[in-house]
C-alpha atoms as a PDB file:
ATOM      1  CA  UNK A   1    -228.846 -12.122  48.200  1.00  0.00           C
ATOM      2  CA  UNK A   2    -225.049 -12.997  49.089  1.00  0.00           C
ATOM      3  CA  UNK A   3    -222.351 -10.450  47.567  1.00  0.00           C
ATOM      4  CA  UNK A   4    -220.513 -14.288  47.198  1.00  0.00           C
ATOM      5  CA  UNK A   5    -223.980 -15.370  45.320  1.00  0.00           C
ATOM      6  CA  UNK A   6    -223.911 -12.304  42.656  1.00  0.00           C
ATOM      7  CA  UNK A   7    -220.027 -13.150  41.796  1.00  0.00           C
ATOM      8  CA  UNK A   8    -220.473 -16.644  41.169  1.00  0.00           C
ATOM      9  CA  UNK A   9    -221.373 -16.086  37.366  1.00  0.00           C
ATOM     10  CA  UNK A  10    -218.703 -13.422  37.013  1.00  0.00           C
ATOM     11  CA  UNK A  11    -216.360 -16.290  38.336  1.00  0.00           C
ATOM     12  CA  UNK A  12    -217.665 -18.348  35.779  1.00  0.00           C
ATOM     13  CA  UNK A  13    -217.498 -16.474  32.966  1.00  0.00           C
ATOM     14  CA  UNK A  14    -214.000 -15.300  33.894  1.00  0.00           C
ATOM     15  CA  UNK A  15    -213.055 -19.615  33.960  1.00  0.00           C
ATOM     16  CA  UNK A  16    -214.942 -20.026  30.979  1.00  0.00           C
ATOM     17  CA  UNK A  17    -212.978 -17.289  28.932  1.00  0.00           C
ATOM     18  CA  UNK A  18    -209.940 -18.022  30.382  1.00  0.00           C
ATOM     19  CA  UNK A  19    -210.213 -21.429  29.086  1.00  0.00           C
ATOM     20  CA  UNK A  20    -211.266 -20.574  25.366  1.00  0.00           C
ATOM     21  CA  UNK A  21    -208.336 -18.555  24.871  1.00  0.00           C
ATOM     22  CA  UNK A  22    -206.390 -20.736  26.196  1.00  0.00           C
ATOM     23  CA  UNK A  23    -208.042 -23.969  23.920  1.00  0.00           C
ATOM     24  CA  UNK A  24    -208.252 -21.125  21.112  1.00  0.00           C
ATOM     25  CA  UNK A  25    -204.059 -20.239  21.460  1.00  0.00           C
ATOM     26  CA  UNK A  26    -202.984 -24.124  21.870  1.00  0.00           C
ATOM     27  CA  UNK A  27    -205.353 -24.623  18.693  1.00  0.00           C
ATOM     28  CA  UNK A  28    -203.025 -21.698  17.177  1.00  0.00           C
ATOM     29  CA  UNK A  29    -199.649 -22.505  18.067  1.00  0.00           C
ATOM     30  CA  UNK A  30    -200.567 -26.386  16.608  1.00  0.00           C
ATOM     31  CA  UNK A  31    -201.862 -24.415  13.272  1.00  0.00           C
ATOM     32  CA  UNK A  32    -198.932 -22.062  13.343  1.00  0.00           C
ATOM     33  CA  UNK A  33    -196.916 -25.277  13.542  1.00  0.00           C
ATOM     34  CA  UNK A  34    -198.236 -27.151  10.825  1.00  0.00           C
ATOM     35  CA  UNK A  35    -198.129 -24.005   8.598  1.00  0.00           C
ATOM     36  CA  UNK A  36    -194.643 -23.388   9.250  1.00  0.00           C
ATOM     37  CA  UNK A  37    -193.505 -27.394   8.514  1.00  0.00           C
ATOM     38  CA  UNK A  38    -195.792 -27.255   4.988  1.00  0.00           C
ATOM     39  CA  UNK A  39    -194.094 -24.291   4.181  1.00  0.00           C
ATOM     40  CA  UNK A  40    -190.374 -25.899   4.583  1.00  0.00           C
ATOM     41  CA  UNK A  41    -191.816 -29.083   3.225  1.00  0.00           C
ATOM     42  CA  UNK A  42    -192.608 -26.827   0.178  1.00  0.00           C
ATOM     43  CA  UNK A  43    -189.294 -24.884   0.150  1.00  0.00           C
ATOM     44  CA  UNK A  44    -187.053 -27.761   0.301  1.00  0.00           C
ATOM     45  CA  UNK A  45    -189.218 -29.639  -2.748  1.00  0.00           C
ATOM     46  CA  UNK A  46    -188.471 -26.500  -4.811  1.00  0.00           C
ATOM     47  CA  UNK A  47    -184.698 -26.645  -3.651  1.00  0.00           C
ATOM     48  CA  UNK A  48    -184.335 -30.085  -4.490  1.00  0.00           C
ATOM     49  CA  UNK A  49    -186.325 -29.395  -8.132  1.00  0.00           C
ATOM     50  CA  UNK A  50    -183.807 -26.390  -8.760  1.00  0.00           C
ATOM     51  CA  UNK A  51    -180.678 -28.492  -7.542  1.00  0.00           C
ATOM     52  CA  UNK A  52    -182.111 -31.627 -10.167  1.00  0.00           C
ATOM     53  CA  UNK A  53    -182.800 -29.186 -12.853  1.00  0.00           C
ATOM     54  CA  UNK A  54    -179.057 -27.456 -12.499  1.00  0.00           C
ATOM     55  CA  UNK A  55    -177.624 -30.853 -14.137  1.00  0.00           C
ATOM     56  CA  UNK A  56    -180.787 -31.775 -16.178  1.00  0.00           C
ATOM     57  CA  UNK A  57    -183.555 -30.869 -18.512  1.00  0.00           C
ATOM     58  CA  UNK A  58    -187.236 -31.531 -18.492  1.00  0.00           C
ATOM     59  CA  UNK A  59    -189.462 -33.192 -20.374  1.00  0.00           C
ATOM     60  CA  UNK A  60    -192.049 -30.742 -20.376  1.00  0.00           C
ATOM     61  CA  UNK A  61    -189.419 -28.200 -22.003  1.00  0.00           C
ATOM     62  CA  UNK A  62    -188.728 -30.216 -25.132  1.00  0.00           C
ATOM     63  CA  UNK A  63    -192.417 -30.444 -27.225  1.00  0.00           C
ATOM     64  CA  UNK A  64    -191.973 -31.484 -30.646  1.00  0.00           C
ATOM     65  CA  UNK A  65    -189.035 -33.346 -30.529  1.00  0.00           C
ATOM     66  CA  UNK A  66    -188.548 -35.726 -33.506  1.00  0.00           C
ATOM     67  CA  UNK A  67    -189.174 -39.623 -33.533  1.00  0.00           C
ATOM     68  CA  UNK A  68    -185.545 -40.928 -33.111  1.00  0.00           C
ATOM     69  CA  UNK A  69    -185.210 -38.047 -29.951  1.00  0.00           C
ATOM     70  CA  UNK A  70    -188.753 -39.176 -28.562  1.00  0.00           C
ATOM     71  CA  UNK A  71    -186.878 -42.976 -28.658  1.00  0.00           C
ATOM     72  CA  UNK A  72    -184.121 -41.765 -26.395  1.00  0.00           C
ATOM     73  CA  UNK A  73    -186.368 -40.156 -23.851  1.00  0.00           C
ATOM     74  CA  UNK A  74    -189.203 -43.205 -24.212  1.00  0.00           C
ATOM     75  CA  UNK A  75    -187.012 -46.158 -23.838  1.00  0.00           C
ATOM     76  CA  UNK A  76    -185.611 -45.529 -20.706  1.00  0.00           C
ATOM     77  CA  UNK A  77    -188.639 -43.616 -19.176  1.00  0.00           C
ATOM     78  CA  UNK A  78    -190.397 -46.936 -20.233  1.00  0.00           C
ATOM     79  CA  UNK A  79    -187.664 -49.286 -18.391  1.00  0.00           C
ATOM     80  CA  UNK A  80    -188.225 -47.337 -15.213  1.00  0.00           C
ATOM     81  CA  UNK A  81    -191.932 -47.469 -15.414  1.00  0.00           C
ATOM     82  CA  UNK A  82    -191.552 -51.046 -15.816  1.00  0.00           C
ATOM     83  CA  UNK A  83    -189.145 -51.867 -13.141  1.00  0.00           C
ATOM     84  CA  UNK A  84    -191.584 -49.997 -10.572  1.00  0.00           C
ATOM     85  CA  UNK A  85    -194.418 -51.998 -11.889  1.00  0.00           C
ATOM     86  CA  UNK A  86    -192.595 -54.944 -11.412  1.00  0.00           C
ATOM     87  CA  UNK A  87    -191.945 -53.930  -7.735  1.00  0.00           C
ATOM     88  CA  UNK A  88    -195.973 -53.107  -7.600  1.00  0.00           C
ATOM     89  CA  UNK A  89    -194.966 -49.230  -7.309  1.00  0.00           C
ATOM     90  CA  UNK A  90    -198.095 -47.275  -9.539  1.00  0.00           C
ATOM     91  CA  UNK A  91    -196.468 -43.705  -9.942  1.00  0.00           C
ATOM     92  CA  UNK A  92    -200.024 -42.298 -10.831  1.00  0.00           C
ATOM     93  CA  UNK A  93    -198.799 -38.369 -12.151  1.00  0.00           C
ATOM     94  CA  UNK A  94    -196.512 -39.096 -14.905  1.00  0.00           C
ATOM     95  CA  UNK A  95    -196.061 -35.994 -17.166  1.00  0.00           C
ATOM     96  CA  UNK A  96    -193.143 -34.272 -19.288  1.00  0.00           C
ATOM     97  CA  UNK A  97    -192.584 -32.317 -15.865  1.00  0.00           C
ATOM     98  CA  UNK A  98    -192.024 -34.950 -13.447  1.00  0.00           C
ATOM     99  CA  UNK A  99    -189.170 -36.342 -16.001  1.00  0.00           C
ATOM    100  CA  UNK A 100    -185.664 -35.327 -16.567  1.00  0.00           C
ATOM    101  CA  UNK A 101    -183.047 -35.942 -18.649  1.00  0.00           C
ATOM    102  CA  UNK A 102    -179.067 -35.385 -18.641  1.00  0.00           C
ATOM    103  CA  UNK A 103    -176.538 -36.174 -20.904  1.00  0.00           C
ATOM    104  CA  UNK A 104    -173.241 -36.963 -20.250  1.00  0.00           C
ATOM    105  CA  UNK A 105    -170.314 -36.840 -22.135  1.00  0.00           C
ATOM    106  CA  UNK A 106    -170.382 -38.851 -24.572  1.00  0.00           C
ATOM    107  CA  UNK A 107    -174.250 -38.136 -25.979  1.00  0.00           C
ATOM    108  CA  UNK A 108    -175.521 -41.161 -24.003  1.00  0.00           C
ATOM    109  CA  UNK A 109    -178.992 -39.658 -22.192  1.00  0.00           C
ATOM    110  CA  UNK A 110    -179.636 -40.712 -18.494  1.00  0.00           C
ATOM    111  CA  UNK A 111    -183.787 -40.252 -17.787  1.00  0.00           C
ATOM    112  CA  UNK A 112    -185.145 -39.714 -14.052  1.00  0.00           C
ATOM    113  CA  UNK A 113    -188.764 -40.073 -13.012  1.00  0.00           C
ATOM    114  CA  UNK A 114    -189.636 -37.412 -10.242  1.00  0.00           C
ATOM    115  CA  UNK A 115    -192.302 -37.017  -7.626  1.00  0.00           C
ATOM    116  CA  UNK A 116    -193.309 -39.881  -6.028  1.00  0.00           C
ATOM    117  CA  UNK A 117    -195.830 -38.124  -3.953  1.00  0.00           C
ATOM    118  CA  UNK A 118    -198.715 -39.974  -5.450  1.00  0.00           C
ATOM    119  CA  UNK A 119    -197.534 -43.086  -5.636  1.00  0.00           C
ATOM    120  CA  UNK A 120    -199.774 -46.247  -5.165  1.00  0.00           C
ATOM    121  CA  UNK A 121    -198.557 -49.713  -4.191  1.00  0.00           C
ATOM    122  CA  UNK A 122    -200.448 -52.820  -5.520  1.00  0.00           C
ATOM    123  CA  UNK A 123    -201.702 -55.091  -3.112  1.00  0.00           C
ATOM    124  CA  UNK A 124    -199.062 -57.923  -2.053  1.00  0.00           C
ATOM    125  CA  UNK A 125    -196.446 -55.819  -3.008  1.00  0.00           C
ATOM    126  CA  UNK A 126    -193.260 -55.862  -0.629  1.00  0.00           C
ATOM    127  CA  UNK A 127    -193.229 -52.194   0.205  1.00  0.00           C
ATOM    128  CA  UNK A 128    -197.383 -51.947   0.894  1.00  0.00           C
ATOM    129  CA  UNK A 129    -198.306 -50.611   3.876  1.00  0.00           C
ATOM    130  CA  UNK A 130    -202.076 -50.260   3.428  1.00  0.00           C
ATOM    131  CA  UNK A 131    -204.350 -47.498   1.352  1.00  0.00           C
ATOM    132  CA  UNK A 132    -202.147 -44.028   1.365  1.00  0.00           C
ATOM    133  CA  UNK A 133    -205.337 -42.413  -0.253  1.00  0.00           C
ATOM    134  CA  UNK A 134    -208.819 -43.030  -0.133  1.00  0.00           C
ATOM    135  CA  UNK A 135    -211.256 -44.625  -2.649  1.00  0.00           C
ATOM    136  CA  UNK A 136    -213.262 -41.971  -5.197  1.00  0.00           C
ATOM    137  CA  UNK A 137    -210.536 -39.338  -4.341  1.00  0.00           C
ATOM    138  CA  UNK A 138    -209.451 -37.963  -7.370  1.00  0.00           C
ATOM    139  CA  UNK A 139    -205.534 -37.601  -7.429  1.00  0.00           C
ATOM    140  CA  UNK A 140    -203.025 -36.435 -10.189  1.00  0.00           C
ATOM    141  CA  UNK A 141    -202.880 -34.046 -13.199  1.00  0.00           C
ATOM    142  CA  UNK A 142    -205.955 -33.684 -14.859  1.00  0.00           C
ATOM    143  CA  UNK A 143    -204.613 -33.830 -18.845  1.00  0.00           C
ATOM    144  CA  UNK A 144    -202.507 -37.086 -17.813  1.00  0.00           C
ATOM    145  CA  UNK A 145    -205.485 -39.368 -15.963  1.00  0.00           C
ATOM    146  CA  UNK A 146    -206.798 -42.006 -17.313  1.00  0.00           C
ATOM    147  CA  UNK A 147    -211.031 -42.106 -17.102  1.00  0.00           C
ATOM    148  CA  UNK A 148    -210.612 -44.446 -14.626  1.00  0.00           C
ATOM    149  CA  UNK A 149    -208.077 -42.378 -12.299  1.00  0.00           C
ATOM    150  CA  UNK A 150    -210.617 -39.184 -13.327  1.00  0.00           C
ATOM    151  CA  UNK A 151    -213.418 -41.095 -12.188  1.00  0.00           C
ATOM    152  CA  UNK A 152    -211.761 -41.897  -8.614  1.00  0.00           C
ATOM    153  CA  UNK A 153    -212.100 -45.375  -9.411  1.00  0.00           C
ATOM    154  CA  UNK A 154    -209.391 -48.275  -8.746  1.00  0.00           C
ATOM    155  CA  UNK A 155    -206.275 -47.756 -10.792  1.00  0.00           C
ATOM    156  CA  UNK A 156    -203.566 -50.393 -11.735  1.00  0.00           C
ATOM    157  CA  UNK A 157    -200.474 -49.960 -13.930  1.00  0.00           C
ATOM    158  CA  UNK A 158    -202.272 -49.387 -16.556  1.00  0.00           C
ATOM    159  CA  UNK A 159    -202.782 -46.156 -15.717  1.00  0.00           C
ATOM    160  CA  UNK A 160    -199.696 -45.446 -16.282  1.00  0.00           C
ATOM    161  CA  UNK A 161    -199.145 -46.797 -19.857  1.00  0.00           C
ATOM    162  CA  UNK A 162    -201.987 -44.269 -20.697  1.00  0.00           C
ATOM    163  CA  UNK A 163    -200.106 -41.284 -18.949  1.00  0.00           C
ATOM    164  CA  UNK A 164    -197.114 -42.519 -21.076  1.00  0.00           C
ATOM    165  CA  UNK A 165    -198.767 -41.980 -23.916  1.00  0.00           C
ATOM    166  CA  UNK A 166    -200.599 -38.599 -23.443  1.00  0.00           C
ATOM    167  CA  UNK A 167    -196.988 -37.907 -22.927  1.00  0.00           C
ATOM    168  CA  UNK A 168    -195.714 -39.469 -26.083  1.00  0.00           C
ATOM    169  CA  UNK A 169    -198.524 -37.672 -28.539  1.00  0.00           C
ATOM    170  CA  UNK A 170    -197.495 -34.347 -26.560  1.00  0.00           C
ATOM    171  CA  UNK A 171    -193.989 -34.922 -27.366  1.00  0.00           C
ATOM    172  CA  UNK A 172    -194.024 -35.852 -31.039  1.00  0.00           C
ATOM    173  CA  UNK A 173    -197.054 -33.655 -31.753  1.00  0.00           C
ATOM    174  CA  UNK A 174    -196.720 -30.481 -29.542  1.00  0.00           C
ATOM    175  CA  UNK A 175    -200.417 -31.079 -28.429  1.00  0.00           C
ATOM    176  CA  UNK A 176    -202.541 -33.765 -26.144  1.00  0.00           C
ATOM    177  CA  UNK A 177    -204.229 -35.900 -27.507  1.00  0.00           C
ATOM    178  CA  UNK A 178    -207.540 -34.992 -25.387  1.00  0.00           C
ATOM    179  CA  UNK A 179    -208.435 -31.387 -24.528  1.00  0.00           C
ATOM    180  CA  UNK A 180    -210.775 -30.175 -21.646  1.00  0.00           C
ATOM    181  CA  UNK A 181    -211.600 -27.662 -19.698  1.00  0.00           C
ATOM    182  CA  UNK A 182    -212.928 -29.146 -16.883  1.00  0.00           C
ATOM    183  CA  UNK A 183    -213.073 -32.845 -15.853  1.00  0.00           C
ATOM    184  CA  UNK A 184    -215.919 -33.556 -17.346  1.00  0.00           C
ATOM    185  CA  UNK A 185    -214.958 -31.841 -20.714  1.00  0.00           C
ATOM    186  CA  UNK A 186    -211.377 -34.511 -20.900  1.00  0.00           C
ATOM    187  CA  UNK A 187    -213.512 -37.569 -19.791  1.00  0.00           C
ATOM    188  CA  UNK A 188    -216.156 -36.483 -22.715  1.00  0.00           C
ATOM    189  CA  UNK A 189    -213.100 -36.010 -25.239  1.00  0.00           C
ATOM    190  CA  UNK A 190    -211.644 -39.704 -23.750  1.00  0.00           C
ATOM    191  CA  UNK A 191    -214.838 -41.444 -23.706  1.00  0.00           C
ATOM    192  CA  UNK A 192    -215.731 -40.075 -27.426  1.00  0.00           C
ATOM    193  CA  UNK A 193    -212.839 -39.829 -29.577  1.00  0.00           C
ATOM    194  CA  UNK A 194    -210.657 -42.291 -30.802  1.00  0.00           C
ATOM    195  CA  UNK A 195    -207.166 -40.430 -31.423  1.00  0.00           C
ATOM    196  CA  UNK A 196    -204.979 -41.048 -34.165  1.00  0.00           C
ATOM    197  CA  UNK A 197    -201.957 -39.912 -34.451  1.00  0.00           C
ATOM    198  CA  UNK A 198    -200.750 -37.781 -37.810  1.00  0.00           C
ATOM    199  CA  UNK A 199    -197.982 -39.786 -40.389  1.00  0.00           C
ATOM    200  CA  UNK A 200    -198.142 -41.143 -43.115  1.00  0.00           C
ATOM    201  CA  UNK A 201    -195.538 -43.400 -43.046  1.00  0.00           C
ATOM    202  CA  UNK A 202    -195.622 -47.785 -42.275  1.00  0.00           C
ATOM    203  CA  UNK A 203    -194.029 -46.653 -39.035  1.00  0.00           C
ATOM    204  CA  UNK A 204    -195.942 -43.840 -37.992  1.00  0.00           C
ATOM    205  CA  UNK A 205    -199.095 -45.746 -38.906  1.00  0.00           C
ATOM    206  CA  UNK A 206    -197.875 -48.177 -36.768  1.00  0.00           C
ATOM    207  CA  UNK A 207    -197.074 -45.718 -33.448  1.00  0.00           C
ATOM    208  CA  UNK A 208    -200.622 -44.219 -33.815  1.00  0.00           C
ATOM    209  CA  UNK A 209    -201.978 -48.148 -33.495  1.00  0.00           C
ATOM    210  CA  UNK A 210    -200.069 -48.554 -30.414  1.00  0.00           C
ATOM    211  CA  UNK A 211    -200.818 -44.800 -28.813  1.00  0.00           C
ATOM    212  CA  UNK A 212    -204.725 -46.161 -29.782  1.00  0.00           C
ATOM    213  CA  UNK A 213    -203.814 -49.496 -28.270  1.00  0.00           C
ATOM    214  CA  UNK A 214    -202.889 -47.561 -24.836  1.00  0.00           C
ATOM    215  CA  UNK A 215    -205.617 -44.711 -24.931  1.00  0.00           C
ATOM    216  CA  UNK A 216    -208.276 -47.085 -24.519  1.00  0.00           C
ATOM    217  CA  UNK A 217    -211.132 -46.213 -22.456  1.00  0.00           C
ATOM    218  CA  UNK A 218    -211.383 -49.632 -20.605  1.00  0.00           C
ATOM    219  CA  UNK A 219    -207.823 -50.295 -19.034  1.00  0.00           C
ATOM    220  CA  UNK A 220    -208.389 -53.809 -20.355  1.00  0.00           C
ATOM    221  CA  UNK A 221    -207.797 -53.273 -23.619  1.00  0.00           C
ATOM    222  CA  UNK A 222    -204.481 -51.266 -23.457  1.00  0.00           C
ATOM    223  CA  UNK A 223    -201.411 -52.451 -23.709  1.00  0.00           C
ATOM    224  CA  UNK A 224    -200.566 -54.816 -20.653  1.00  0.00           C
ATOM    225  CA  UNK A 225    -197.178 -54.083 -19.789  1.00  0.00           C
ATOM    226  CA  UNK A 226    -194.461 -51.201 -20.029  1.00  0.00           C
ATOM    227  CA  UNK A 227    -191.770 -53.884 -21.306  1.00  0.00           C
ATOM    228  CA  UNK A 228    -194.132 -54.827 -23.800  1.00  0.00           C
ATOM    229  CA  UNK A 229    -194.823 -51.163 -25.490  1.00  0.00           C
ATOM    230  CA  UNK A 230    -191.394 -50.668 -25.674  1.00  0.00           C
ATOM    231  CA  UNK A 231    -190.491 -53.684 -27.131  1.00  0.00           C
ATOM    232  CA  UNK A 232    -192.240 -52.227 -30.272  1.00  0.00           C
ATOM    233  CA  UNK A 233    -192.906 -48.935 -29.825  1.00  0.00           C
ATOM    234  CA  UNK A 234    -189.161 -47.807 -29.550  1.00  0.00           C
ATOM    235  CA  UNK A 235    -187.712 -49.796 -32.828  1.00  0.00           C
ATOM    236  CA  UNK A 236    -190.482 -48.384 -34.551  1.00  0.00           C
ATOM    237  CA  UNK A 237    -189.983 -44.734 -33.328  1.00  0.00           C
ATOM    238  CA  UNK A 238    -185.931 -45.019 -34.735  1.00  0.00           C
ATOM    239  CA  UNK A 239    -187.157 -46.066 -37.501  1.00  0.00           C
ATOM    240  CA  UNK A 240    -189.960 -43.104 -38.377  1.00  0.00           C
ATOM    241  CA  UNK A 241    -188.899 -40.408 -40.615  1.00  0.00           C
ATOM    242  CA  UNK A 242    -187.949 -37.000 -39.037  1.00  0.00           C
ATOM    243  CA  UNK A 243    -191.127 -34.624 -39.483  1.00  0.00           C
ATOM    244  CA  UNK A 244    -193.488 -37.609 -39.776  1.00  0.00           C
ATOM    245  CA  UNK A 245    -195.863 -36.354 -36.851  1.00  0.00           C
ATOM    246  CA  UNK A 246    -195.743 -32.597 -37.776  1.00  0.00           C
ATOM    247  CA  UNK A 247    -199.746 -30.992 -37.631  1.00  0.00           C
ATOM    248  CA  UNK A 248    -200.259 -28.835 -40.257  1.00  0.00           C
ATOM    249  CA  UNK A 249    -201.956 -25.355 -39.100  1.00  0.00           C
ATOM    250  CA  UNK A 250    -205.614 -25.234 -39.681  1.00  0.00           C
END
């Protein structure tokens, strides 16, 4: 046998490793890449987060706030929600974190929806592009979801109006209205228990009808429109008495 015969393999095993590193280090450097740009992605969402939060206050850091406070924060939050809808823009992770509130001098209260990384556009509507996510994927914050958004399934605005009021209970109450510790254990609670909200008085009586109204299991039997829950939630919220929705401790 041919000394040029015997070095054959060793010449191609020397190609073949020469080319997986260098398939293995372009496969790094793209890695290394994308690592590095999620990274500042991530940095300068937490910048801009701190820089909103320097001039404003969240949601999620006022629980328990009375009726006539809830109505300051609700209104507007509810006009926003509304005006998106109208645009076909489903925000799909509304929660007391993703909204903040400022005052300005003279008392008035300026509210800010954040986070429009989940956002859905309804078919037709000017700024749709196509799907951004893919059917049965499961997207948002778990305590917030409506069944049908927990179930993956097709989600309209509607979903929203029931995030607004998980929110809404949470606010006046200091506690969800559904608890779970898994998916399944919040769809179970959803699916089996009809929530009413605490109060005693006309008002409050009628706020739990309309939280009901918009907890509903099937999406077609909430409340059809943000315009149209604040058209009577919000009168009805000035109106409650002060500690209406206090729990009392077990």
């Amino acid at each position: 046998m041919k000394l040029s015969e015997l070095q054959k393999p060793r010449e191609y095993l020397t190609k073949s490793l020469d080319e997986l590193v260098t398939t293995v280090g372009a496969y790094l450097d793209e890695l290394l890449i994308a690592l590095t740009l999620a990274l500042v992605g991530l940095l300068l969402a937490r910048l801009a987060r701190w820089l909103i939060l320097r001039v404003g206050t969240e949601l999620d850091h006022l629980t328990r706030m009375p009726p006539g406070v809830a109505a300051e924060w609700f209104g507007p939050l509810l006009d926003g929600t509304g005006a998106a809808h109208a645009h076909g823009i489903i925000h799909r992770d509304l929660k007391p974190e993703n909204v903040i509130g400022r005052r300005d001098d003279g008392g008035s209260l300026a509210v800010k929806i954040l986070d429009l990384g989940l956002v859905k556009f309804r078919a037709g509507a000017p700024l749709a592009t196509g799907p951004m996510t893919a059917d049965g994927l499961v997207m948002g914050t778990p305590a917030y979801m409506s069944p049908e958004q927990i179930l993956g399934r097709e989600v309209d605005h509607r979903t929203d109006i029931f995030a607004l009021a998980v929110m809404l209970v949470e606010s006046l109450t200091g506690r969800r209205p559904f608890q779970g510790e898994t998916l399944a254990d919040l769809l179970f609670a959803q699916q089996q228990t009809s929530y009413r909200l605490p109060g005693s008085s006309t008002q409050a009586r009628a706020v739990g009808d309309l939280l009901q109204q918009c907890l509903a299991v099937d999406p077609r039997d909430r409340i059809s429109s943000a315009a149209t829950l604040r058209r009577s939630l919000i009168p009805l919220l000035r109106a409650c008495p002060p500690q209406d929705f206090a729990i009392k401790a077990p």
